[in-house]
C-alpha atoms as a PDB file:
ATOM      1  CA  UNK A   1     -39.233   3.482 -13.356  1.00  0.00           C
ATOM      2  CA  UNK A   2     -38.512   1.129 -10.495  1.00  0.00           C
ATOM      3  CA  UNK A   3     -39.925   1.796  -7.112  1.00  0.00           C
ATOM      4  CA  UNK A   4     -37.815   2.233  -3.768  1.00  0.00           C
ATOM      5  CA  UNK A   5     -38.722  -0.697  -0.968  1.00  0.00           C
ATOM      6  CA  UNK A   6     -36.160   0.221   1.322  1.00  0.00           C
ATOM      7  CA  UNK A   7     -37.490   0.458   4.803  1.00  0.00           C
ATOM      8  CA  UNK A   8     -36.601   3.896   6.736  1.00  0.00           C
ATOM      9  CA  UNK A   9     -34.450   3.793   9.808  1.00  0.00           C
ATOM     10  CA  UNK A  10     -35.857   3.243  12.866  1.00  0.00           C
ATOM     11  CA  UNK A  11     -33.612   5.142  15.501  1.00  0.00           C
ATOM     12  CA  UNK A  12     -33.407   4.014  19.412  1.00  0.00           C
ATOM     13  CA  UNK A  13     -31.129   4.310  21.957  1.00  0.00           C
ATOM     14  CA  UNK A  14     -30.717   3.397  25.652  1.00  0.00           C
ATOM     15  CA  UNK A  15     -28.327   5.292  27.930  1.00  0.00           C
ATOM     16  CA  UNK A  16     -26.281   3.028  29.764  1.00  0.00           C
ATOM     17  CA  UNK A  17     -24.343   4.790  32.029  1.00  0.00           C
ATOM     18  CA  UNK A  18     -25.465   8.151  33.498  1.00  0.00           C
ATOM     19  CA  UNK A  19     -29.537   7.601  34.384  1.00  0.00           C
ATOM     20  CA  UNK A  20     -31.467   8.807  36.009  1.00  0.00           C
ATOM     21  CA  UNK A  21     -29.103  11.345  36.715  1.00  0.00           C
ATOM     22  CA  UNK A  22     -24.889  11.932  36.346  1.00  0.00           C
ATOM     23  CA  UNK A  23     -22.347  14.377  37.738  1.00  0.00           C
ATOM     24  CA  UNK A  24     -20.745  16.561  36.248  1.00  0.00           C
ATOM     25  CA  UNK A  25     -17.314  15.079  34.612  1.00  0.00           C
ATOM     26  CA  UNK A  26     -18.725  12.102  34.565  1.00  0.00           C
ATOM     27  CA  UNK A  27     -19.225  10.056  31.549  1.00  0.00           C
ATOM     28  CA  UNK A  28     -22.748   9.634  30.057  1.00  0.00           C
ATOM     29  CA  UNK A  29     -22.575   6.673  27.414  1.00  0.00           C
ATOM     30  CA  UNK A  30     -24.780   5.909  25.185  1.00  0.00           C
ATOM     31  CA  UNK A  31     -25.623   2.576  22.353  1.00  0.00           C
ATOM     32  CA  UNK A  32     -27.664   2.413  19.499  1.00  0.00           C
ATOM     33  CA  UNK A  33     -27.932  -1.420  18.874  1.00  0.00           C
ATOM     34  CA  UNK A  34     -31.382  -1.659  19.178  1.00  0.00           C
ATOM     35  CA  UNK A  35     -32.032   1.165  15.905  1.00  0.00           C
ATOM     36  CA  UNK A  36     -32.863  -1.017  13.187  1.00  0.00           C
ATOM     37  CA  UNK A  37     -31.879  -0.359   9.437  1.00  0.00           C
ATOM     38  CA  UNK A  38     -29.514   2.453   9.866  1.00  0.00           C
ATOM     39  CA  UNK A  39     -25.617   2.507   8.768  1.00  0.00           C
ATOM     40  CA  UNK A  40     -24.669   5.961   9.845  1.00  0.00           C
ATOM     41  CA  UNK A  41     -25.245   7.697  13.723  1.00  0.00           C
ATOM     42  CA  UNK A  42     -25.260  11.718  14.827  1.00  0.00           C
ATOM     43  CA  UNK A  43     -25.137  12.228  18.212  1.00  0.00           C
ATOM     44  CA  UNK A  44     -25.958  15.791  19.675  1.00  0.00           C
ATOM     45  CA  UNK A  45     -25.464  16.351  23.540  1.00  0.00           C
ATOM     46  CA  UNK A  46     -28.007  18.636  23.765  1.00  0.00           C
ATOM     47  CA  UNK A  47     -24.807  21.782  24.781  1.00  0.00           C
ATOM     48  CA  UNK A  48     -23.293  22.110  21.461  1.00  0.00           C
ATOM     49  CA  UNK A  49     -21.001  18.535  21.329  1.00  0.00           C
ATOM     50  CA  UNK A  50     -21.954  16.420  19.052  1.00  0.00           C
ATOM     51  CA  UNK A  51     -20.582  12.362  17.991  1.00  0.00           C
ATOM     52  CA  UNK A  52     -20.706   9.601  15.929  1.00  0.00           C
ATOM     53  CA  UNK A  53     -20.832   5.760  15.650  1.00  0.00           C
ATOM     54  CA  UNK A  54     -23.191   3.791  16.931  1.00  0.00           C
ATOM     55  CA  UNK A  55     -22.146   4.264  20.781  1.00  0.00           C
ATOM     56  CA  UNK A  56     -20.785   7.238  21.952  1.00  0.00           C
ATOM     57  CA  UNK A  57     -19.791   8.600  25.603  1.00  0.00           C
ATOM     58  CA  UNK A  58     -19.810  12.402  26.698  1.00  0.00           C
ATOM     59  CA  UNK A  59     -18.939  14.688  29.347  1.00  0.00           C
ATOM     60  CA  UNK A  60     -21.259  17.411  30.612  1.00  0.00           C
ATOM     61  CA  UNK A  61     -19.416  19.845  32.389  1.00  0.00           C
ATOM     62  CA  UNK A  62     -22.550  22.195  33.747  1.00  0.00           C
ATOM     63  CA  UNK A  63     -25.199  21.437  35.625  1.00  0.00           C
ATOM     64  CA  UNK A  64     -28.756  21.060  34.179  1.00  0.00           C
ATOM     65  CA  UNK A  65     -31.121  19.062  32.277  1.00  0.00           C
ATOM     66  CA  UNK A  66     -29.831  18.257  28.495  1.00  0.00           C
ATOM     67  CA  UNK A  67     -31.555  16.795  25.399  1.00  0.00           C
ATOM     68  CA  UNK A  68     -29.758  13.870  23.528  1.00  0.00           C
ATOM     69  CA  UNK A  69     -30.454  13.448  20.487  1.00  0.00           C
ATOM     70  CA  UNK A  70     -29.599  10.605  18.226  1.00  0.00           C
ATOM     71  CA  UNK A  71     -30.373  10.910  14.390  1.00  0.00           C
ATOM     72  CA  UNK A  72     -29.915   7.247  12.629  1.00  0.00           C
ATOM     73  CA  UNK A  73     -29.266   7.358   8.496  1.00  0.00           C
ATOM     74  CA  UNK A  74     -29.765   4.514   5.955  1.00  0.00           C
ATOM     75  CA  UNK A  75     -31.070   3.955   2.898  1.00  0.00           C
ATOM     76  CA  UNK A  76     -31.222   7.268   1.929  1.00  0.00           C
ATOM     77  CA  UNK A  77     -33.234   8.558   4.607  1.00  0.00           C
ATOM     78  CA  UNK A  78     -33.178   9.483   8.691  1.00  0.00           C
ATOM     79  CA  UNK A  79     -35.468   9.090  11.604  1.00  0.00           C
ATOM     80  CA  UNK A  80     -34.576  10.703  15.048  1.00  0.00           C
ATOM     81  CA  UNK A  81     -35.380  10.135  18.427  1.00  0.00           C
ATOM     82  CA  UNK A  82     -34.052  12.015  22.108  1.00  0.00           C
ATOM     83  CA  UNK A  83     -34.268  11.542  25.699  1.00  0.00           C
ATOM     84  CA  UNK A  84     -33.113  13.893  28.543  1.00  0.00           C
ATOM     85  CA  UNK A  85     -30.113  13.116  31.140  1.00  0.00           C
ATOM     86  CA  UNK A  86     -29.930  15.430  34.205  1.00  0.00           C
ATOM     87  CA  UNK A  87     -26.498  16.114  35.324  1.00  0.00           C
ATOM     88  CA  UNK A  88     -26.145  17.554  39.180  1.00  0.00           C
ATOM     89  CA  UNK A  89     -23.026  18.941  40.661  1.00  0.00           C
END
C-alpha cells in the first residue's frame, strides 16, 4: 500500500478592486494567484452568488458587509479561506 505525499492546497486571495469598501453596482474582483497547489476555485459572495476560476469579479447590489469566501481544490483535497468587503450605497 503506497502512501499519499501530495501536499494540501493552500488557498489565498487578495481583492483587487473594491477595498476597503465598494458601491453598490460596482465590481468587486478578486485573484487567487498567490494559493499554492490547487487546480480548481469556488467562489461564494457571501449573498447567495457564487464563481469559479481562479479570478472572479462580482456585483453586490445591497448594501452591507459580505463574507467572501474562496475554497481552493487539488490533489484530492480543499482548504478555504474568506475576507469581508463592505459595500455602501
Amino acid at each position: 500500500m503506497l502512501a499519499s505525499c501530495s501536499k494540501k492546497p493552500d488557498a489565498c486571495f487578495t481583492i483587487e478592486k473594491g477595498i476597503p469598501s465598494s458601491k453598490i453596482n460596482d465590481d468587486v474582483q478578486v485573484n487567487a494567484a498567490c494559493s499554492t497547489d490547487a487546480d480548481s476555485y469556488l467562489w461564494e459572495w457571501g449573498d447567495g452568488a457564487s464563481d469559479t476560476g481562479s479570478t472572479a469579479k462580482h456585483k453586490y447590489n445591497a448594501a452591507g458587509t459580505f463574507t467572501i469566501k474562496l475554497t481552493a481544490k487539488g490533489n484530492d483535497r480543499s482548504a478555504t479561506t474568506s475576507r469581508q468587503v463592505t459595500i455602501v450605497q
